[in-house]
Protein backbone atom coordinates (compact mmCIF):
# COMPACT_ATOMS: atom_id res chain seq x y z
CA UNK A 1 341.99 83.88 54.77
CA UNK A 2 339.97 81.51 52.16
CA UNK A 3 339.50 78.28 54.31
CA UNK A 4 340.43 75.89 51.52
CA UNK A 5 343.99 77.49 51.97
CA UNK A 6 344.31 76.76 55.85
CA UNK A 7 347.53 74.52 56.83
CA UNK A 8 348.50 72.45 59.79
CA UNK A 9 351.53 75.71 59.96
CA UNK A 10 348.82 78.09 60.95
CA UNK A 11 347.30 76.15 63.47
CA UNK A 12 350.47 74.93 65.24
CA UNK A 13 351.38 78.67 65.55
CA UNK A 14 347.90 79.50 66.58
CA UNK A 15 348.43 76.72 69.11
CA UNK A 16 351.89 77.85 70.19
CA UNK A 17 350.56 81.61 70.84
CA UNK A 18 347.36 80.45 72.69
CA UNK A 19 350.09 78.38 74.89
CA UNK A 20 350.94 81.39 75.87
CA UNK A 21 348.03 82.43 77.84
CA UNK A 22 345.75 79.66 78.00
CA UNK A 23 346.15 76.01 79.63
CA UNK A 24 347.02 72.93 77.28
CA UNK A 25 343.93 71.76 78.12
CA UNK A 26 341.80 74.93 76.91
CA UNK A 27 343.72 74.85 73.44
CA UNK A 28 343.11 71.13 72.95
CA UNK A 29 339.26 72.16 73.34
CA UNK A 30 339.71 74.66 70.63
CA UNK A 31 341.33 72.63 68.35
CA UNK A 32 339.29 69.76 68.67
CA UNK A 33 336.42 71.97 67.97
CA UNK A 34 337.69 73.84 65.24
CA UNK A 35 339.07 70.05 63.82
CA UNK A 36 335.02 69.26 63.98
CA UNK A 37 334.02 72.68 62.50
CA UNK A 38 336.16 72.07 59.12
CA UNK A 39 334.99 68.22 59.37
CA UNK A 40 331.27 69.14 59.10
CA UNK A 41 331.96 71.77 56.66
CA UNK A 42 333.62 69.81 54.46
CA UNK A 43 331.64 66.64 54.86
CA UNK A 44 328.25 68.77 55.38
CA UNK A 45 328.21 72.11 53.82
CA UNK A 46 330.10 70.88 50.77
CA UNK A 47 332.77 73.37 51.21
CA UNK A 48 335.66 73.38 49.27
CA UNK A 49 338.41 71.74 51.81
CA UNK A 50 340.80 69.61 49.78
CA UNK A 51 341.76 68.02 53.60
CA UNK A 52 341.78 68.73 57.33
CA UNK A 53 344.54 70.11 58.35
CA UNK A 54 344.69 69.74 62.20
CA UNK A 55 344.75 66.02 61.32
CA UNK A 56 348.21 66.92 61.47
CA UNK A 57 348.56 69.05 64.12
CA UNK A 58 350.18 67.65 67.81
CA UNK A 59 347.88 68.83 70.38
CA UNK A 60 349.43 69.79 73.78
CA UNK A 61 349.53 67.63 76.61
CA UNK A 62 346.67 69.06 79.06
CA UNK A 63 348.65 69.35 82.45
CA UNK A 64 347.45 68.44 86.13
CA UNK A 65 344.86 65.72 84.42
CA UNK A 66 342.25 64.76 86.61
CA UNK A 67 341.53 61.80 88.72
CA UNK A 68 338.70 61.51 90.47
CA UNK A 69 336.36 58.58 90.70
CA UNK A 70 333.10 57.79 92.93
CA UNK A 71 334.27 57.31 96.67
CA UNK A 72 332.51 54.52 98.54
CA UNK A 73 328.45 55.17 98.80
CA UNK A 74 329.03 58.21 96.49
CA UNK A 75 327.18 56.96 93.37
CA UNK A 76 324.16 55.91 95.46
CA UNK A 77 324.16 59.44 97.12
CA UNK A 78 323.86 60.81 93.98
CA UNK A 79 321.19 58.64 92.38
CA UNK A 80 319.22 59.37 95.94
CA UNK A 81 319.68 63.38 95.26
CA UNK A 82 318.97 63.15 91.71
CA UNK A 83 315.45 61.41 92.02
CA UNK A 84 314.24 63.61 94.39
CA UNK A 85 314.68 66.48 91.61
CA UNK A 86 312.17 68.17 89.13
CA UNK A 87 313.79 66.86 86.19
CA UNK A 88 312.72 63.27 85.45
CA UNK A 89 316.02 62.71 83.44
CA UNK A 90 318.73 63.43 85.43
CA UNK A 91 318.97 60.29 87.74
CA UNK A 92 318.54 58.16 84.26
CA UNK A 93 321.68 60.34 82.42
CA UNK A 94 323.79 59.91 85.40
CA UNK A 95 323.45 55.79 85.51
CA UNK A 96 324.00 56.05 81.75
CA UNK A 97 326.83 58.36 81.65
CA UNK A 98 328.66 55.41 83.65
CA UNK A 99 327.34 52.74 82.10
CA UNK A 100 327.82 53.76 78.66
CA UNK A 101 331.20 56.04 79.19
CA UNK A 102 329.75 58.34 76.82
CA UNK A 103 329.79 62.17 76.93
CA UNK A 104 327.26 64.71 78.01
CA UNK A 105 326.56 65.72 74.39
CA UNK A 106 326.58 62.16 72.95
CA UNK A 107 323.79 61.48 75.42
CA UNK A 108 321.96 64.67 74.64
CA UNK A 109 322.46 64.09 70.92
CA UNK A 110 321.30 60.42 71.75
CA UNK A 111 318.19 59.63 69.34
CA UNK A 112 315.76 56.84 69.80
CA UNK A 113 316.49 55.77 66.30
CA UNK A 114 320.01 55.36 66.78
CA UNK A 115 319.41 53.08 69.45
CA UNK A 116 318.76 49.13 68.97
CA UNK A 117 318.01 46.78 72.23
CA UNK A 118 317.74 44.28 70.32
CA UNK A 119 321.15 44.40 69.19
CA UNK A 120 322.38 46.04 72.27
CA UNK A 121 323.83 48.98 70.74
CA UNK A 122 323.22 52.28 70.47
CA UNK A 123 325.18 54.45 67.14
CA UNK A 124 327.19 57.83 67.90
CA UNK A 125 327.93 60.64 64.89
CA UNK A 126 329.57 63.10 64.28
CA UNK A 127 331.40 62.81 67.98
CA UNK A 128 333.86 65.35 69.73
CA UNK A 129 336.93 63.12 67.72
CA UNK A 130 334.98 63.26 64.72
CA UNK A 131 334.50 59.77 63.98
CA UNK A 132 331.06 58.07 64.34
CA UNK A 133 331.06 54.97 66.81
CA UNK A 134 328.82 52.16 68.39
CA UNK A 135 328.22 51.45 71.75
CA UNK A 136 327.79 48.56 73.48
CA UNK A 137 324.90 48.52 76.28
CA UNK A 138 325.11 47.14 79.01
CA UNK A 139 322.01 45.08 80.51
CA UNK A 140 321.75 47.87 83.00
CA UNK A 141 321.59 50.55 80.50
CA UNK A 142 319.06 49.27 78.65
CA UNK A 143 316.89 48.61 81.35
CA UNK A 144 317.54 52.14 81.87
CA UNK A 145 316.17 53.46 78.51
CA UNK A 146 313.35 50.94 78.68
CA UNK A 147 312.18 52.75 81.68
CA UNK A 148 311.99 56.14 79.84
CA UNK A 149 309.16 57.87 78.05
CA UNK A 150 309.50 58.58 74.54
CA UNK A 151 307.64 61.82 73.82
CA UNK A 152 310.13 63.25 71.40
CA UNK A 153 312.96 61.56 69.30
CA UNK A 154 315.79 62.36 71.68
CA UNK A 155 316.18 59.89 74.25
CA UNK A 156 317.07 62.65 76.72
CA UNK A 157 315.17 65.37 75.71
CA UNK A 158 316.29 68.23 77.52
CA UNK A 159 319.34 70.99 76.98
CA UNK A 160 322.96 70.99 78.32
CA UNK A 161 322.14 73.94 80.64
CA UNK A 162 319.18 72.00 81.87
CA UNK A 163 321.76 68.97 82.60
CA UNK A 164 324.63 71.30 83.94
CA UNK A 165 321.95 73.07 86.89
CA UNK A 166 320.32 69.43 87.45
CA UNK A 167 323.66 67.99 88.31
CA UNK A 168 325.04 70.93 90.69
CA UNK A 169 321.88 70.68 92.46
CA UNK A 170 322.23 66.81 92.72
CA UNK A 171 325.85 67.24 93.97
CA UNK A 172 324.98 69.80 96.44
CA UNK A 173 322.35 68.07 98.05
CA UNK A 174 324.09 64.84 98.13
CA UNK A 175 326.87 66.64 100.18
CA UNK A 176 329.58 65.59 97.48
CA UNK A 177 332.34 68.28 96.70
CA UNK A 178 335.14 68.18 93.83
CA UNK A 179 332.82 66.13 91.44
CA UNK A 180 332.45 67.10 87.91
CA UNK A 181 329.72 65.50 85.49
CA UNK A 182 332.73 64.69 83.14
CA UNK A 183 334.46 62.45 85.93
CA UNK A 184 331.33 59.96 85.33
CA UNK A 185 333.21 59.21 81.79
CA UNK A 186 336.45 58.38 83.80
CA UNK A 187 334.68 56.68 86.09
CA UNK A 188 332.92 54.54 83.27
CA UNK A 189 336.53 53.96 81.53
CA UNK A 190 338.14 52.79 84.80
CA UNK A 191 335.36 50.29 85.21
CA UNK A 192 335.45 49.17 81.59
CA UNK A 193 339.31 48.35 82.38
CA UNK A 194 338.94 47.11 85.95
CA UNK A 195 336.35 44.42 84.18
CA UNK A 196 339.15 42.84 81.93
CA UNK A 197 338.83 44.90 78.26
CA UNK A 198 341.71 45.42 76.94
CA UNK A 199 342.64 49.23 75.83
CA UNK A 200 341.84 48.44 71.99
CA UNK A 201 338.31 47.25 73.58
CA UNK A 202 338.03 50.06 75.60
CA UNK A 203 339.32 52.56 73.30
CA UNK A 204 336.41 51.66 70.69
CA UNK A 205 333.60 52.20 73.57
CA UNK A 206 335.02 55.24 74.82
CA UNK A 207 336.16 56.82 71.01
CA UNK A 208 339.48 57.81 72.27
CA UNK A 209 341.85 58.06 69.40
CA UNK A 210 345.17 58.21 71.47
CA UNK A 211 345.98 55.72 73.74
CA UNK A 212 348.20 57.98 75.92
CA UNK A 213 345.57 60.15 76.43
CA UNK A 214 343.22 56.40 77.62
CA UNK A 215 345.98 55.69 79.80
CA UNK A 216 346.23 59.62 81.34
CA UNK A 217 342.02 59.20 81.75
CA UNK A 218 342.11 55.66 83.78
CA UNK A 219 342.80 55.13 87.17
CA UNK A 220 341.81 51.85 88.12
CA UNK A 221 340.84 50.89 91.97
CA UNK A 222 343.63 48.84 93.57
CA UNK A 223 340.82 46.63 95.42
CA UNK A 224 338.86 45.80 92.55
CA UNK A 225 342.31 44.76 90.71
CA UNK A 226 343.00 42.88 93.62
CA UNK A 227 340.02 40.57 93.34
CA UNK A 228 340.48 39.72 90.01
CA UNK A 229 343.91 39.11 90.50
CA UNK A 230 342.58 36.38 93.32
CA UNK A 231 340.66 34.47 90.70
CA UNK A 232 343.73 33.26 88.90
């Protein structure tokens, strides 16, 4: 079929019959990348599109979402394992994956000329919701890029594989089970929350578009709650 003729009725049954086999969660992947494919092509490639059509599609609530967030000593583990490895970047992406909230391919994709300290910002395109964003940094993220080399114009020069084996050997040797690199974003969100933002502030950090789905990915420590409850 001629792509300029796609409609949001083909992809809703597409997404219906891959509900069929496939987890929510797996067919909100898809569409979300195939929403990005016909972005870029349109916005890129100059193809034809007159409009995106999974814009209008409802994507299906992923089920069993997870909720994991650094135990107690866990993040310091980590960091221990991590600078003992090979790769001089892996330590570095895991502080700024929680610092930042931002995904493993917005850090890969991360260029030194998208990033101002001056400002305190660093700029996103072309993101997994297809909208570009900015990022506030942190103090302790910035100390953490002014502490890297810049041999080439990614700030984290290396590949997603390269990440993905750095990280399971990190995690193994730091003895921690059940920990995903992703849960470092929901860690980062939680925080962003537990420190008083609001979920508009959060929301434009983070680039989540639905709030529901904000609100699925936070789980904020009782304790931490608790002590800023106290201050009032």
């Amino acid at each position: 079929i001629d792509v300029r003729y796609l409609n949001k009725h083909q992809f809703n049954q597409y997404r219906d019959d891959r509900l069929k086999n496939v987890s929510g969660g797996s067919v909100c992947a898809e569409l979300a990348l195939m929403k990005r494919v016909l972005k870029t092509a349109k916005k890129r490639w100059g193809v034809g599109i007159p409009y995106n059509p999974i814009l209008e599609v409802e994507f299906p609530i992923s089920s069993n979402p997870r909720n994991r967030r650094l135990l107690d000593g866990e993040l310091e583990r980590l960091l221990t394992a991590a600078s003992s490895q090979r790769n001089i970047y892996i330590a570095h992406i895991i502080e700024f994956a929680i610092e930042t909230g931002m995904r493993r391919s917005e850090i890969l994709n991360l260029r030194w000329v998208d990033v101002d300290l001056d400002s305190g910002f660093a700029f996103l395109f072309d993101t997994k919701n297809g909208e570009d964003r900015r990022v506030p940094l942190t103090k302790s993220a910035r100390n953490i890029l002014l502490r890297l080399p810049r041999p080439d114009e990614g700030v984290f020069p290396i590949s997603a594989n390269c990440v993905r084996l750095a990280w399971e050997r990190t995690r193994n040797k730091a003895g921690i089970s059940d920990l995903r690199f992703h849960d470092l974003r929901h860690e980062a969100v939680s925080r962003f929350f537990e420190m008083g933002m609001s979920v508009p502030e959060v929301a434009l950090i983070s680039g989540h578009k639905d709030v529901r789905q904000l609100f699925r990915y936070t789980h904020l420590n009782p304790t931490n709650v608790f002590k800023k409850y106290e201050a009032f």
